[in-house]
C-alpha atoms as a PDB file:
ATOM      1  CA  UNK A   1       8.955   6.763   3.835  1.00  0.00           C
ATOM      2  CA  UNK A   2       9.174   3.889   6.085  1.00  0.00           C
ATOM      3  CA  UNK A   3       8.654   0.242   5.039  1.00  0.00           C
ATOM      4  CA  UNK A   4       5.100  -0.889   5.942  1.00  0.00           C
ATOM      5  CA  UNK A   5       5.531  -3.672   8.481  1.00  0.00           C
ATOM      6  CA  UNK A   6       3.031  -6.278   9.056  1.00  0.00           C
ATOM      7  CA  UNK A   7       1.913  -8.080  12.664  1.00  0.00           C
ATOM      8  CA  UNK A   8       0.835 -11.567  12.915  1.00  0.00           C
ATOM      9  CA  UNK A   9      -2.398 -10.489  13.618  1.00  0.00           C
ATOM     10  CA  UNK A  10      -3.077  -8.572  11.030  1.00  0.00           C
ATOM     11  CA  UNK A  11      -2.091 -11.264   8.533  1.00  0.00           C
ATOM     12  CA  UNK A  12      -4.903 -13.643  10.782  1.00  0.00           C
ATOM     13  CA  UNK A  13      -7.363 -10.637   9.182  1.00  0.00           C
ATOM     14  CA  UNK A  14      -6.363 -11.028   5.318  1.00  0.00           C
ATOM     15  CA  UNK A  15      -8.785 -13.538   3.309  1.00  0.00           C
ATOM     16  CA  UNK A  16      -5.532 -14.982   1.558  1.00  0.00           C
ATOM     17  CA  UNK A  17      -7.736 -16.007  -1.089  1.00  0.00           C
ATOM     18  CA  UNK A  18      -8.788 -12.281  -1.390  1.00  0.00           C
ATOM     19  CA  UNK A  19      -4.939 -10.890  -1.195  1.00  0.00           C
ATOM     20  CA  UNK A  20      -3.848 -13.735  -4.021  1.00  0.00           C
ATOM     21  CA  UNK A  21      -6.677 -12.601  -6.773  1.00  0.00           C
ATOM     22  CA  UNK A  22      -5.453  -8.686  -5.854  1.00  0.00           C
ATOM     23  CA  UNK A  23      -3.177  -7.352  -8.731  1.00  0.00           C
ATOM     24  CA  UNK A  24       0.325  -7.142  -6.837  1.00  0.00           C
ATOM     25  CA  UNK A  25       0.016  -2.961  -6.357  1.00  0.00           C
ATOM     26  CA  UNK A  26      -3.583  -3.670  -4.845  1.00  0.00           C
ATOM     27  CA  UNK A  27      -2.314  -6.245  -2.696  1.00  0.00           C
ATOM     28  CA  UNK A  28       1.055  -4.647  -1.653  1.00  0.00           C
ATOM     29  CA  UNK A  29      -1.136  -1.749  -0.751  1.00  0.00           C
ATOM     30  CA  UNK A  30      -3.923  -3.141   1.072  1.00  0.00           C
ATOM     31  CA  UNK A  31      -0.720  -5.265   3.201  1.00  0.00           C
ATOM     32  CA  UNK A  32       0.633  -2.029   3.906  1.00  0.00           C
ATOM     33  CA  UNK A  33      -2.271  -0.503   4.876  1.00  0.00           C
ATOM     34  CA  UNK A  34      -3.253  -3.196   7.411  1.00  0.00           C
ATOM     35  CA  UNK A  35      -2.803  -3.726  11.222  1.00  0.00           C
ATOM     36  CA  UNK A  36      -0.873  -2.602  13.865  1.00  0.00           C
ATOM     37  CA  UNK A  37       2.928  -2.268  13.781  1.00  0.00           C
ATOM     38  CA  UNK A  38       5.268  -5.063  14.653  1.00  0.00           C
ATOM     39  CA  UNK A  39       6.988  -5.397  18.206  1.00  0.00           C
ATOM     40  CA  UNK A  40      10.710  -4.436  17.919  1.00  0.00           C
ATOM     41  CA  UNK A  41      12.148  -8.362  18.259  1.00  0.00           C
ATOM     42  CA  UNK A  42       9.480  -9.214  15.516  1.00  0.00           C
ATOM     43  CA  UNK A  43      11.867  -9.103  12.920  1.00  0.00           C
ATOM     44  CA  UNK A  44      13.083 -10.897   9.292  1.00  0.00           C
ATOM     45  CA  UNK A  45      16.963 -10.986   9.387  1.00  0.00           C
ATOM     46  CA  UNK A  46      18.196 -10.996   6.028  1.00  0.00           C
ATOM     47  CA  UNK A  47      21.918 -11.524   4.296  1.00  0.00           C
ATOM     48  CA  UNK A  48      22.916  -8.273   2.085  1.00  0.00           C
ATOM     49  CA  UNK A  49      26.264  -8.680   0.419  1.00  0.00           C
ATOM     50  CA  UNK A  50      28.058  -5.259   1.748  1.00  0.00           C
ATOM     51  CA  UNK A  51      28.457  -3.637  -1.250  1.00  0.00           C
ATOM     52  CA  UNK A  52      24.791  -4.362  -3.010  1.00  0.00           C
ATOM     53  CA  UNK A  53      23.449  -3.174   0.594  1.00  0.00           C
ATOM     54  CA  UNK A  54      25.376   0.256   0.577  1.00  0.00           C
ATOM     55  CA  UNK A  55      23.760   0.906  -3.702  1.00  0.00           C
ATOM     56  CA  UNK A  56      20.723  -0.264  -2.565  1.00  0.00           C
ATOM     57  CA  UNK A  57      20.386   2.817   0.365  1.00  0.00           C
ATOM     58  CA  UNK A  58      21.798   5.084  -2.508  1.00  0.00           C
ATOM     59  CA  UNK A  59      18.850   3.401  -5.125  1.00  0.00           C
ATOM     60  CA  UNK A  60      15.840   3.585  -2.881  1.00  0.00           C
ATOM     61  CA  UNK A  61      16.690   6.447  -0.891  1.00  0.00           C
ATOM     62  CA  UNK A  62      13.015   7.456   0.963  1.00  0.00           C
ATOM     63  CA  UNK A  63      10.716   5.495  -1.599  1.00  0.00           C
ATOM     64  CA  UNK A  64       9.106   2.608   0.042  1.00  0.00           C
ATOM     65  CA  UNK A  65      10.300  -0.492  -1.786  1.00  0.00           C
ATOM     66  CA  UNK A  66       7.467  -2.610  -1.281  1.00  0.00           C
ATOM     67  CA  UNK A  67       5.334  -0.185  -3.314  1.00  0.00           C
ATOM     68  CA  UNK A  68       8.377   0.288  -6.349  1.00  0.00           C
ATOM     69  CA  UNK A  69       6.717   0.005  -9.396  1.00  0.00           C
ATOM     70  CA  UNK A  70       9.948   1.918 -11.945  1.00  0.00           C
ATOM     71  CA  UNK A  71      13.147   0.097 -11.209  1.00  0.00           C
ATOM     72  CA  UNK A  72      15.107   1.986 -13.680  1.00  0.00           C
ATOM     73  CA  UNK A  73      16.515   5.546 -12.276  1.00  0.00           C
ATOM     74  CA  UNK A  74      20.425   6.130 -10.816  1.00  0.00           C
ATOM     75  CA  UNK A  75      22.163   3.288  -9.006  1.00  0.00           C
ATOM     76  CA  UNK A  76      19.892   0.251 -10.565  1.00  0.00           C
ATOM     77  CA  UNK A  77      21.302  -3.210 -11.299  1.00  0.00           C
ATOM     78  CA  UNK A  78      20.244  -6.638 -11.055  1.00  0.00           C
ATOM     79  CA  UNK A  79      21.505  -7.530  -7.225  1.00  0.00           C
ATOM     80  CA  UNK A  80      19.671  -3.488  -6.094  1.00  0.00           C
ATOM     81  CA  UNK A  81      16.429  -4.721  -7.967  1.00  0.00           C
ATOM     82  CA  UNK A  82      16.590  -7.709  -6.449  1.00  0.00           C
ATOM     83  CA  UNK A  83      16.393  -6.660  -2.630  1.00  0.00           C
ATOM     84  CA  UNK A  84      13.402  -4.640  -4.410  1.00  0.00           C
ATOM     85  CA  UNK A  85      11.845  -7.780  -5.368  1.00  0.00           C
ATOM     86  CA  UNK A  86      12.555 -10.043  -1.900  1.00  0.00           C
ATOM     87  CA  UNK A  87      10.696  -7.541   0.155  1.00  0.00           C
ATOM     88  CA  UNK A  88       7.886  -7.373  -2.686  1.00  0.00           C
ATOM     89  CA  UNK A  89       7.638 -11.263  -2.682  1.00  0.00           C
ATOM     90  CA  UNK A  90       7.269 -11.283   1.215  1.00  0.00           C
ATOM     91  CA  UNK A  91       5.052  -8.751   1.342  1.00  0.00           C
ATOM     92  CA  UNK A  92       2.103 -10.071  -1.651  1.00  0.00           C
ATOM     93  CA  UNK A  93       2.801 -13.675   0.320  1.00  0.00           C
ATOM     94  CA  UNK A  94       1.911 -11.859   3.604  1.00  0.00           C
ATOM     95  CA  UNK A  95       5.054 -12.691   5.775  1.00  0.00           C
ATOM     96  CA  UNK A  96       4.220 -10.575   8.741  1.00  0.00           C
ATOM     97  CA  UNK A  97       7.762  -9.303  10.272  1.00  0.00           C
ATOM     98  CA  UNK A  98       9.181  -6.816   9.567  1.00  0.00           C
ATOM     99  CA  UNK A  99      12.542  -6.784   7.449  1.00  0.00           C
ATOM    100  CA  UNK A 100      16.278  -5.795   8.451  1.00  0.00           C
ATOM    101  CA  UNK A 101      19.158  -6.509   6.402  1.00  0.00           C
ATOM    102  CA  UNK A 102      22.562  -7.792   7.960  1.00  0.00           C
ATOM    103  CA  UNK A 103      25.588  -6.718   5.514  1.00  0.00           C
ATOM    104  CA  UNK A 104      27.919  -9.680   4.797  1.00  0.00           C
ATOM    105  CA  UNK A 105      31.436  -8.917   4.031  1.00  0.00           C
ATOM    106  CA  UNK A 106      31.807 -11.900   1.441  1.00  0.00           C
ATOM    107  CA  UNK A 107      29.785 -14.859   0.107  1.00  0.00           C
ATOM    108  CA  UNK A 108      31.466 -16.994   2.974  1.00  0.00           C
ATOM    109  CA  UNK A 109      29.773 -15.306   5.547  1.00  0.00           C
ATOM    110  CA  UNK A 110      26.730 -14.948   4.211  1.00  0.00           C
ATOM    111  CA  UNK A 111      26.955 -18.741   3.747  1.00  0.00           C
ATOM    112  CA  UNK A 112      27.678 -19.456   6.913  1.00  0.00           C
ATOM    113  CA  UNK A 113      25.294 -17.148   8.649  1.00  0.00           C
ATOM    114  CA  UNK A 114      22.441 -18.358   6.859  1.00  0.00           C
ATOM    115  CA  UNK A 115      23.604 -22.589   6.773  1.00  0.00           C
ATOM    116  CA  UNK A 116      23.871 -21.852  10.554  1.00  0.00           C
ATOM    117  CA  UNK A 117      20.374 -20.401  10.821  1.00  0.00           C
ATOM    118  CA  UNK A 118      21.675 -17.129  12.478  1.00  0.00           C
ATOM    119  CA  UNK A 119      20.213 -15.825   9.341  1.00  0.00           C
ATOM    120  CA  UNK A 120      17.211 -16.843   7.521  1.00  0.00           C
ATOM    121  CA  UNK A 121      17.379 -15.933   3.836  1.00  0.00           C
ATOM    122  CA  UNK A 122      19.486 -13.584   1.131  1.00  0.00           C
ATOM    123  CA  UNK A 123      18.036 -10.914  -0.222  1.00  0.00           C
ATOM    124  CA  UNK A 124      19.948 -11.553  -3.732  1.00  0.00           C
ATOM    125  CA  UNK A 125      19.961 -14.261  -6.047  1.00  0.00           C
ATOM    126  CA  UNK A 126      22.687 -17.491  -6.472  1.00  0.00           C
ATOM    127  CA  UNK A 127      23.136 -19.837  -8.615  1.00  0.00           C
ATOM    128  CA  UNK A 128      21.010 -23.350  -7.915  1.00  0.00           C
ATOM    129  CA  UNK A 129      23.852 -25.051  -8.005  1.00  0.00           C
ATOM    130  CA  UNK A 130      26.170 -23.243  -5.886  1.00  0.00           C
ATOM    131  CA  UNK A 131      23.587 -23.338  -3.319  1.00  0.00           C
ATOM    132  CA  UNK A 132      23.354 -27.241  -3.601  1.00  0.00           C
ATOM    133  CA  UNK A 133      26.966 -27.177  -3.294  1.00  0.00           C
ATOM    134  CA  UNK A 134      27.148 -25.117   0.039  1.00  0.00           C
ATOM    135  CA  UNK A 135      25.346 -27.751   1.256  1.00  0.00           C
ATOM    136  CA  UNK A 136      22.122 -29.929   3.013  1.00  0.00           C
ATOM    137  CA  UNK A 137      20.993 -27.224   5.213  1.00  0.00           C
ATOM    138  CA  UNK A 138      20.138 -24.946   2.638  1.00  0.00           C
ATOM    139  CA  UNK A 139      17.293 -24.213   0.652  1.00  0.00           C
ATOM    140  CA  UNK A 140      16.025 -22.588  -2.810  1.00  0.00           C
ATOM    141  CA  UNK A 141      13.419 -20.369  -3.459  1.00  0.00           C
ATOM    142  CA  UNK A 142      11.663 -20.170  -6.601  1.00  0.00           C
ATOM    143  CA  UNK A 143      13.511 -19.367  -9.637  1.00  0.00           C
ATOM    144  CA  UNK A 144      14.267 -15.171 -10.427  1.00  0.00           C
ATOM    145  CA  UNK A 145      16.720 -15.765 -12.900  1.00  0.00           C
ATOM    146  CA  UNK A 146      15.254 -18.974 -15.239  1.00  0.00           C
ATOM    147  CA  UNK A 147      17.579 -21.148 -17.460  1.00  0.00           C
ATOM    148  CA  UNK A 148      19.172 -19.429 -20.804  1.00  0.00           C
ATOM    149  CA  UNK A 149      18.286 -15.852 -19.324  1.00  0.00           C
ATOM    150  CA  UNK A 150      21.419 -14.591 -17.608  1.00  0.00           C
ATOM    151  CA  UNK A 151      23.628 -13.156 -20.460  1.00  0.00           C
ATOM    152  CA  UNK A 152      27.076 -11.165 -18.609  1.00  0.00           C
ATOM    153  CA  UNK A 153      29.390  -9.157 -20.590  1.00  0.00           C
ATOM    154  CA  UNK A 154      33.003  -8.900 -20.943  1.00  0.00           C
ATOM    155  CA  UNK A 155      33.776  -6.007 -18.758  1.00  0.00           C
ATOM    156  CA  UNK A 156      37.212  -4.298 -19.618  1.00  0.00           C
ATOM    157  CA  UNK A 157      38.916  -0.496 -18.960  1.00  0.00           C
ATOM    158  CA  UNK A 158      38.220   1.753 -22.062  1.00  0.00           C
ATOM    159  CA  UNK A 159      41.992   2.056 -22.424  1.00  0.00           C
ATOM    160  CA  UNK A 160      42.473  -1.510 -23.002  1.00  0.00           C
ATOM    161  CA  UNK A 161      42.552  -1.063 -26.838  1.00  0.00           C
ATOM    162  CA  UNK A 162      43.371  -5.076 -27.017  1.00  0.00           C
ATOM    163  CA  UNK A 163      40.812  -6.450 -25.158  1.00  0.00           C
ATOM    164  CA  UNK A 164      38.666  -3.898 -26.527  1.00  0.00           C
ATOM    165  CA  UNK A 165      39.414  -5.327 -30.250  1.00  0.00           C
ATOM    166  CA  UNK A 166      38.776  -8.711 -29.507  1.00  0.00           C
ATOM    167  CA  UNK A 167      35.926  -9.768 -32.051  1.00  0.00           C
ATOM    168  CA  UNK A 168      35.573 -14.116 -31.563  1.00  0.00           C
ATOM    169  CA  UNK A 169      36.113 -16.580 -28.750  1.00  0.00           C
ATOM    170  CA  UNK A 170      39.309 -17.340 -30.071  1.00  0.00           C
ATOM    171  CA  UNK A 171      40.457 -13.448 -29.391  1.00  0.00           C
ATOM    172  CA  UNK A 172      39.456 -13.435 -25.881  1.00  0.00           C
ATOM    173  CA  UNK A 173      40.999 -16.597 -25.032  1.00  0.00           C
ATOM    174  CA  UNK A 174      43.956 -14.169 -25.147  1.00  0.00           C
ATOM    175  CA  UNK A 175      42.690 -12.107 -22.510  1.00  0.00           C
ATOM    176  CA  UNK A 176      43.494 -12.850 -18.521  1.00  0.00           C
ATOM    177  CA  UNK A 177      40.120 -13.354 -16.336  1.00  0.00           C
ATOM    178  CA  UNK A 178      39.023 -12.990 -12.639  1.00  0.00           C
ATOM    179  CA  UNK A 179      36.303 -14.332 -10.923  1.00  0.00           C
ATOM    180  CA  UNK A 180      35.401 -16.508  -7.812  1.00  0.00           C
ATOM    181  CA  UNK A 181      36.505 -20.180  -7.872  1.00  0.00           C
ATOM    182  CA  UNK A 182      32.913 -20.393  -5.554  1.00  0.00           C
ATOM    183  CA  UNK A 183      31.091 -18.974  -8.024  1.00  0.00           C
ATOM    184  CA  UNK A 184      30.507 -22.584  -9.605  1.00  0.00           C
ATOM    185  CA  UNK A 185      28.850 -21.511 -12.596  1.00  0.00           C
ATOM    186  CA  UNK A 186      30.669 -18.529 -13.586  1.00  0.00           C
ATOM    187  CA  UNK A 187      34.215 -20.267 -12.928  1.00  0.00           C
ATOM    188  CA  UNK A 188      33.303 -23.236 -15.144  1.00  0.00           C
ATOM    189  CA  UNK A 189      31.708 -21.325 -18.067  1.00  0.00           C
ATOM    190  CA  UNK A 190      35.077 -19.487 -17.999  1.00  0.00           C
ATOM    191  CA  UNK A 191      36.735 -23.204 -17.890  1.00  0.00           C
ATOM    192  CA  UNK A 192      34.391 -24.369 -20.317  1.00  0.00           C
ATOM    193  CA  UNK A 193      35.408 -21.493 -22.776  1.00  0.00           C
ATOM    194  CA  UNK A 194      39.238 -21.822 -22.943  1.00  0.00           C
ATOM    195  CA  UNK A 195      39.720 -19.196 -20.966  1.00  0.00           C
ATOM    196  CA  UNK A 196      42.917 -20.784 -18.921  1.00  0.00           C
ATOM    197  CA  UNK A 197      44.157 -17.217 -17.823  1.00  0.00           C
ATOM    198  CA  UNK A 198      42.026 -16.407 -14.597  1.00  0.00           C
ATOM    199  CA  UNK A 199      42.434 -15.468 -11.060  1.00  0.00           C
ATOM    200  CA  UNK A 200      40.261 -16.571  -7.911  1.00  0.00           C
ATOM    201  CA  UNK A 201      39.127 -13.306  -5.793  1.00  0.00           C
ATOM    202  CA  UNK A 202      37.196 -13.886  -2.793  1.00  0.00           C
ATOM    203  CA  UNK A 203      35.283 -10.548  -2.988  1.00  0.00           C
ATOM    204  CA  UNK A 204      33.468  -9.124  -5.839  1.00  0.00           C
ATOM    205  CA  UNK A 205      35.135  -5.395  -4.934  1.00  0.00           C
ATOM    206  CA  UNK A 206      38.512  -6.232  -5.600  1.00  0.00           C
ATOM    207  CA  UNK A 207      37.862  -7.647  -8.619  1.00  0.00           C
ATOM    208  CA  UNK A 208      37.358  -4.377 -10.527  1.00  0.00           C
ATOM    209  CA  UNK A 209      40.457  -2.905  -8.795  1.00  0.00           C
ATOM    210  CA  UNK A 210      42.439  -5.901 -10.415  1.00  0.00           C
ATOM    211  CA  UNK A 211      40.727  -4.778 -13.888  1.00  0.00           C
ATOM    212  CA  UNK A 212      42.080  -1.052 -13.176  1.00  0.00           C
ATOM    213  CA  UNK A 213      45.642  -2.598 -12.303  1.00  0.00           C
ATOM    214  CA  UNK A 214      46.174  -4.019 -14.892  1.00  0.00           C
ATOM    215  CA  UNK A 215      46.573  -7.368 -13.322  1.00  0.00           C
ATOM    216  CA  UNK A 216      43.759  -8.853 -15.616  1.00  0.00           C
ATOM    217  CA  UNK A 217      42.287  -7.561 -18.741  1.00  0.00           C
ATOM    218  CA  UNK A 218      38.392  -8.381 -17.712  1.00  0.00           C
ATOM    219  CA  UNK A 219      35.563  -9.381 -15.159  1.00  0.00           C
ATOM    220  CA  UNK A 220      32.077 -10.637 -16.281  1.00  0.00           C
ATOM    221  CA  UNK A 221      29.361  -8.667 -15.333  1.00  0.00           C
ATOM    222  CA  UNK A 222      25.562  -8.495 -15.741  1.00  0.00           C
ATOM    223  CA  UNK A 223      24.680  -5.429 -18.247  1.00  0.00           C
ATOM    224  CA  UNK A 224      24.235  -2.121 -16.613  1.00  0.00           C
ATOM    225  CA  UNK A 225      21.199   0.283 -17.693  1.00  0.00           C
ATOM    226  CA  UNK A 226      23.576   2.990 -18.293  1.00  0.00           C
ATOM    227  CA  UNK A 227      23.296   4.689 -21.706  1.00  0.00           C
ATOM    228  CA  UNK A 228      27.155   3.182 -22.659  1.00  0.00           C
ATOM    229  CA  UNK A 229      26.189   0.136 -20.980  1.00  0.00           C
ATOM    230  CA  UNK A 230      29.319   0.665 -18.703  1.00  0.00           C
ATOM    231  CA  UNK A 231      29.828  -0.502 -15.439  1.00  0.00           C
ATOM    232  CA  UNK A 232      30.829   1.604 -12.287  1.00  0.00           C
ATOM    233  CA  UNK A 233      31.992   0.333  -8.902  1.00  0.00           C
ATOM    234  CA  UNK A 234      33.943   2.638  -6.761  1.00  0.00           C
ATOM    235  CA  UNK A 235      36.240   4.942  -8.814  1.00  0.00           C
ATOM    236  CA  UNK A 236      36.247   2.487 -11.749  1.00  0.00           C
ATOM    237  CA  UNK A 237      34.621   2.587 -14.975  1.00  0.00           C
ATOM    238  CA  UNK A 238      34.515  -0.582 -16.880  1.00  0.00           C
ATOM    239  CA  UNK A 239      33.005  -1.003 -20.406  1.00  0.00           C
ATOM    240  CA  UNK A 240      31.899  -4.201 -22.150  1.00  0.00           C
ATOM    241  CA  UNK A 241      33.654  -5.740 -25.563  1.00  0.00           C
ATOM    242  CA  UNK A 242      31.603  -4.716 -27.692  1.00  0.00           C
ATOM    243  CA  UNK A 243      29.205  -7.495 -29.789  1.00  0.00           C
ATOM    244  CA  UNK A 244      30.146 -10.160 -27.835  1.00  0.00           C
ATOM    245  CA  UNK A 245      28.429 -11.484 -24.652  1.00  0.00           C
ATOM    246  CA  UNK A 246      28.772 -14.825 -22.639  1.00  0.00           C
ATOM    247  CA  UNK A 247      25.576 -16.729 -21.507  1.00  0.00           C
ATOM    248  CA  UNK A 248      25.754 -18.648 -18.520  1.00  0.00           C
ATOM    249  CA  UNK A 249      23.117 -21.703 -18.107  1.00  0.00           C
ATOM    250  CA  UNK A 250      21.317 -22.453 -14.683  1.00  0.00           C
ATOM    251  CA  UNK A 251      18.723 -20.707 -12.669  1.00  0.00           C
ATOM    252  CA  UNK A 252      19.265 -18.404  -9.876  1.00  0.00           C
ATOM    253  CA  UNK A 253      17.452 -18.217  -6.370  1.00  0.00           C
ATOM    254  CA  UNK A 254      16.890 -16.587  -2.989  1.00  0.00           C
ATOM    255  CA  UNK A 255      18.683 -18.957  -0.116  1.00  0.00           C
ATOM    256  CA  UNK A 256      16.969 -19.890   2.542  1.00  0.00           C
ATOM    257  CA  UNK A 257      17.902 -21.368   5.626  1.00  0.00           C
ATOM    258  CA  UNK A 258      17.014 -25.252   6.334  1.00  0.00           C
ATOM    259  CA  UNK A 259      18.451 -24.861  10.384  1.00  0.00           C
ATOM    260  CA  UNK A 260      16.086 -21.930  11.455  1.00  0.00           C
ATOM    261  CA  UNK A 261      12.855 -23.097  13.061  1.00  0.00           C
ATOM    262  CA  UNK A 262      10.729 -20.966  10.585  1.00  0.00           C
ATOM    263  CA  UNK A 263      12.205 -21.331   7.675  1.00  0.00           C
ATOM    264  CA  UNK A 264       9.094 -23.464   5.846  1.00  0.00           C
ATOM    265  CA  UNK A 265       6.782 -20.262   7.139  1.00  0.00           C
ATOM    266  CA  UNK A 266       9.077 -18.359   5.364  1.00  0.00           C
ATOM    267  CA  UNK A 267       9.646 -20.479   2.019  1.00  0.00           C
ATOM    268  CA  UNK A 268       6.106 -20.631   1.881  1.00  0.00           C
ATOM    269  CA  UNK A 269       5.195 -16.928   1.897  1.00  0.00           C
ATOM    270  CA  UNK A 270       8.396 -16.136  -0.402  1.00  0.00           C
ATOM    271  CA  UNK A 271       7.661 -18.406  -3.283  1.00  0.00           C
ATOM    272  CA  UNK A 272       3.815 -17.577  -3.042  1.00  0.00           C
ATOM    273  CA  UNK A 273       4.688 -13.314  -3.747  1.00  0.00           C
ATOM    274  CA  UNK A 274       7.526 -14.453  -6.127  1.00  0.00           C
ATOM    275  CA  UNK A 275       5.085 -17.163  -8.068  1.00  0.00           C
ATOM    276  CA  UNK A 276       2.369 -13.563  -8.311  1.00  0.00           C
ATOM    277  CA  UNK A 277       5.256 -11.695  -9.331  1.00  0.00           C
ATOM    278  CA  UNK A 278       6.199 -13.555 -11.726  1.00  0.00           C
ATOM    279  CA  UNK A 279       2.599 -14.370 -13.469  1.00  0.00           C
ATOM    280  CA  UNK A 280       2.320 -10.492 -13.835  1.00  0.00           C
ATOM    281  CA  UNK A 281       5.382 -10.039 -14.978  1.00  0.00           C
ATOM    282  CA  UNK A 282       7.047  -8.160 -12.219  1.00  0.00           C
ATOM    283  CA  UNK A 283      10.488 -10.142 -12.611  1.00  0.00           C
ATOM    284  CA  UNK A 284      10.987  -9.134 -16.411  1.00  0.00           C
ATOM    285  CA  UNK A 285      10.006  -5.705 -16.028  1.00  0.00           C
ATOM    286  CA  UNK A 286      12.331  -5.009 -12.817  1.00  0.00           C
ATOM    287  CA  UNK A 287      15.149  -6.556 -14.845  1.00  0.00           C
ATOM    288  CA  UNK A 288      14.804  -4.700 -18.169  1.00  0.00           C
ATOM    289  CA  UNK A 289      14.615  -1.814 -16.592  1.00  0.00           C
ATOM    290  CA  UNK A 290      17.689  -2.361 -14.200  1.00  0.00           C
ATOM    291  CA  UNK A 291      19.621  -3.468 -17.900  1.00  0.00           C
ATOM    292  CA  UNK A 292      20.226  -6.661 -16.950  1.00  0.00           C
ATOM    293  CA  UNK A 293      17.435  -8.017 -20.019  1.00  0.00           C
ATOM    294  CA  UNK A 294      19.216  -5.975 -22.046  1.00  0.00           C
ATOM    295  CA  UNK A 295      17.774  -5.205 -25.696  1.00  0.00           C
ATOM    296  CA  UNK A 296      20.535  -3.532 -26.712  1.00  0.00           C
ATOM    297  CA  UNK A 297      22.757  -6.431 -26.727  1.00  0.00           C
ATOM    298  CA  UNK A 298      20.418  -8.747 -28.122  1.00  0.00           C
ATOM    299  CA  UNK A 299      22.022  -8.977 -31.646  1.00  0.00           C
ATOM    300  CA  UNK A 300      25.775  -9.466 -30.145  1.00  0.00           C
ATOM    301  CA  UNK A 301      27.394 -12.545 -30.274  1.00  0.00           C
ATOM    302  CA  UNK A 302      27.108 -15.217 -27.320  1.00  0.00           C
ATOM    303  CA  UNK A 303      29.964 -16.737 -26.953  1.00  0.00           C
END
């Protein structure tokens, strides 16, 4: 199925008073139901980090995204759910072009593409204060992820019996690390917990590929919704430590550009579907059930 694309005349027709007292289904379907199709150049360019771009085409395979109501199912995670929930957002805040996604090799590019207004937003979450970091021309949705929410596991290979026995801070202060030096947060909570032994990777594929090397002994990861929790990218299989999991404080956002010449059209329309998806609890439920609110972890340690 096709994603439902929306003109600018069409939107001209919606009471938005009407659409914002719809329940989110009633309103995604009555937007989808609406109008004529868009011209070809009437188009939403969005930044999809490459890898999160080729799971998501696996995830949604011919189900229309705008209309996803289960986000659990084969291939889910937080960054899949989370192009789910852009499109969802744009859609109840009746943006009227339709969407395309641009893959992004790295971070970097996606950066730059978006600072330089070639592209207009993400279509995953970052930290608030990496994207203050990147710089004035950026901007920052409304929150997906909210402060003291995002809980990532230790991510190791099964046959690491070491790692795998580590039971206290202390023990995996012993253990070697790799993450992204830009990934503010993450690469000071590691900093913050002793954990001296780390390597900078540019791009989040390699880093499992280290963790199968044997060049580190872990990566931090959300928590999967697989039944062992564990984590697949590639031919690798990670697993978490078990009982212990490390919280990481700040909120996380969709980045918008400040350059392009629509970009307040666009902030507008995003934060008014994420603010509805929000209030009927559309966020939680696509998380839990992509395992990154994760019940079964709720008892284990945070470090």
């Amino acid at each position: 199925m096709k994603l439902p694309t929306y003109s600018k005349h069409s939107r001209l027709r919606l009471d938005r008073r009407s659409l914002l007292a719809l329940s989110p289904a009633s309103a995604l379907a009555a937007l989808a139901g609406v109008g004529p199709r868009v011209q070809a150049d009437e188009t939403l360019g969005l930044a999809a980090p490459a890898d999160v771009l080729a799971d998501y085409r696996r995830y949604i395979g011919a189900a229309d995204p705008v209309l996803l109501s289960d986000f659990s199912g084969p291939g889910t995670r937080r960054d899949v759910v989370e192009m789910v929930l852009v499109q969802q957002a744009l859609a109840l805040g009746a943006w009227p072009e339709r969407v395309v996604f641009s893959s992004m090799p790295s971070d970097a590019r996606l950066l730059r593409e978006i600072t330089a207004g070639r592209l207009l937003c993400s279509c995953t979450s970052y930290w608030l204060d990496d994207i203050l970091q990147a710089g004035k021309d950026l901007r920052a949705s409304e929150p997906l992820v909210l402060p003291g929410e995002f809980e990532a596991g230790i991510y190791v290979l099964p046959s690491n019996a070491r790692a795998l026995a580590a039971e206290s801070l202390n023990d995996v202060r012993q253990l070697s690390g790799v993450s992204n030096r830009s990934w503010v947060l993450d690469w000071k909570t590691l900093e913050q917990l002793g954990i001296f032994q780390r390597q900078h990777v540019a791009q989040w594929e390699a880093m499992p590929k280290m963790v199968a090397a044997g060049r580190v002994d872990f990566l931090l990861a959300p928590f999967q919704a697989t039944p062992d929790l564990s984590l697949h990218v590639g031919n690798v299989r990670l697993i978490p430590i078990p009982n212990l999991k490390i919280g990481i404080q700040g909120s996380r956002h969709f980045i918008v550009s400040g350059k392009h010449p629509r970009s307040a059209d666009l902030l507008a329309s995003l934060n008014r579907g994420l603010a509805q998806l929000r209030q009927t609890g559309t966020i939680r439920k696509a998380y839990t059930e992509s395992g990154f609110f994760n019940a079964r972890v709720g008892k284990w340690t945070k470090l």
